[in-house]
Protein backbone atom coordinates (compact mmCIF):
# COMPACT_ATOMS: atom_id res chain seq x y z
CA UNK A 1 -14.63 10.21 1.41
CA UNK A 2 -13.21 12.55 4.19
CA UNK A 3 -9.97 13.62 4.90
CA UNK A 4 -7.89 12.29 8.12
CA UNK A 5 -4.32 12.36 9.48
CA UNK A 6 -2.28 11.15 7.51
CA UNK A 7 -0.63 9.10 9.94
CA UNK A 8 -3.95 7.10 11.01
CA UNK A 9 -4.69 5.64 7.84
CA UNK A 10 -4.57 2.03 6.54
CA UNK A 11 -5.16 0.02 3.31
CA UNK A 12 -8.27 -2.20 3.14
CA UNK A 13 -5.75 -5.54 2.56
CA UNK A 14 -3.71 -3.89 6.10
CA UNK A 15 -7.17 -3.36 7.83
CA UNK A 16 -8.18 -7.14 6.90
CA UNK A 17 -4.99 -8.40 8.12
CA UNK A 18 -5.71 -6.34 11.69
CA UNK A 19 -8.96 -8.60 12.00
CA UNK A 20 -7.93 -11.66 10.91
CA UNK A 21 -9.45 -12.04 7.23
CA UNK A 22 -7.38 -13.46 4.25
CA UNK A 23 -9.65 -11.32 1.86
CA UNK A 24 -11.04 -7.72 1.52
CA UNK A 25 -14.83 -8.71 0.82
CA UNK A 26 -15.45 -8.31 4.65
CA UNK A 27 -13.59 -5.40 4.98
CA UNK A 28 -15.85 -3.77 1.71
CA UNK A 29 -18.97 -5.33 3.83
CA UNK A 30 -17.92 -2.99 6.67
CA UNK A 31 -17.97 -0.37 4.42
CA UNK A 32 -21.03 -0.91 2.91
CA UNK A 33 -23.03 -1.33 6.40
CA UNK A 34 -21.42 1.72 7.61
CA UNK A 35 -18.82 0.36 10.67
CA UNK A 36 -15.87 2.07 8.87
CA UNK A 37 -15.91 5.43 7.14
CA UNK A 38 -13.61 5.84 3.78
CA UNK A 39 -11.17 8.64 3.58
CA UNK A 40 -8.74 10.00 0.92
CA UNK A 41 -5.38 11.26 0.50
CA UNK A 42 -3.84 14.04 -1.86
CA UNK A 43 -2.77 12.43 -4.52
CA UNK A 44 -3.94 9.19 -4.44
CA UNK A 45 -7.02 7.40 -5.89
CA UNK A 46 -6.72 4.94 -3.30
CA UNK A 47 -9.47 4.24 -0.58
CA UNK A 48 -7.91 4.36 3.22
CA UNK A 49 -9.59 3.57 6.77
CA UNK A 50 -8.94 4.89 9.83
CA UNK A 51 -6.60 2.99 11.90
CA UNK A 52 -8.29 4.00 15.29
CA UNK A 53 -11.51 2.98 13.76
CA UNK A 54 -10.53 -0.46 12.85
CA UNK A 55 -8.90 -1.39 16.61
CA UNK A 56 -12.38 -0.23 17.77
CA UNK A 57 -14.93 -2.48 16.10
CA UNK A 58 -16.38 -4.50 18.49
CA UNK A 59 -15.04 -8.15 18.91
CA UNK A 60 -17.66 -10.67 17.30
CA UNK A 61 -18.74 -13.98 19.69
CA UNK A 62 -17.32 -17.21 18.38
CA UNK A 63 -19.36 -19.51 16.40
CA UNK A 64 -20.69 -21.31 18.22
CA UNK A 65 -20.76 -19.04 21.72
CA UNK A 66 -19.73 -21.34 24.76
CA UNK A 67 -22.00 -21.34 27.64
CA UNK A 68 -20.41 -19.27 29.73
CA UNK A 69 -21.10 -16.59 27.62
CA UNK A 70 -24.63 -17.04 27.00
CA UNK A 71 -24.99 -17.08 30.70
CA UNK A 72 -23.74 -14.26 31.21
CA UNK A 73 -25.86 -11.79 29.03
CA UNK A 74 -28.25 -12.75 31.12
């Protein structure tokens, strides 16, 4: 865990909410893959994310992707 501003960091259960999941398993799958780093605060045993790191994971296709997106990774 590293340290951060205190001011940038989030809860796992607020990070979820940010992208939309009812649970935290996604969130710990983030974690796990390396997309969002862990940090700690004084005093607490707590794991936090950066806020700033959350807003700027990339936004996933939808399931399935319409054609107009496929055609335009071409």
């Amino acid at each position: 865990m590293q340290k951060n501003k205190v001011s940038d960091l989030i809860g796992i259960s607020e990070a979820a909410h940010i992208l939309g999941f009812k649970q935290r398993k996604k969130i710990d799958q983030l974690i796990a893959d390396k997309f969002l780093r862990t940090f700690s605060k004084k005093d607490s045993k707590l794991i936090w994310l950066s806020k700033k790191e959350v807003y700027e994971l990339p936004v996933a296709l939808p399931v399935p992707p319409t054609k107009d997106m496929l055609d335009r990774r071409k």
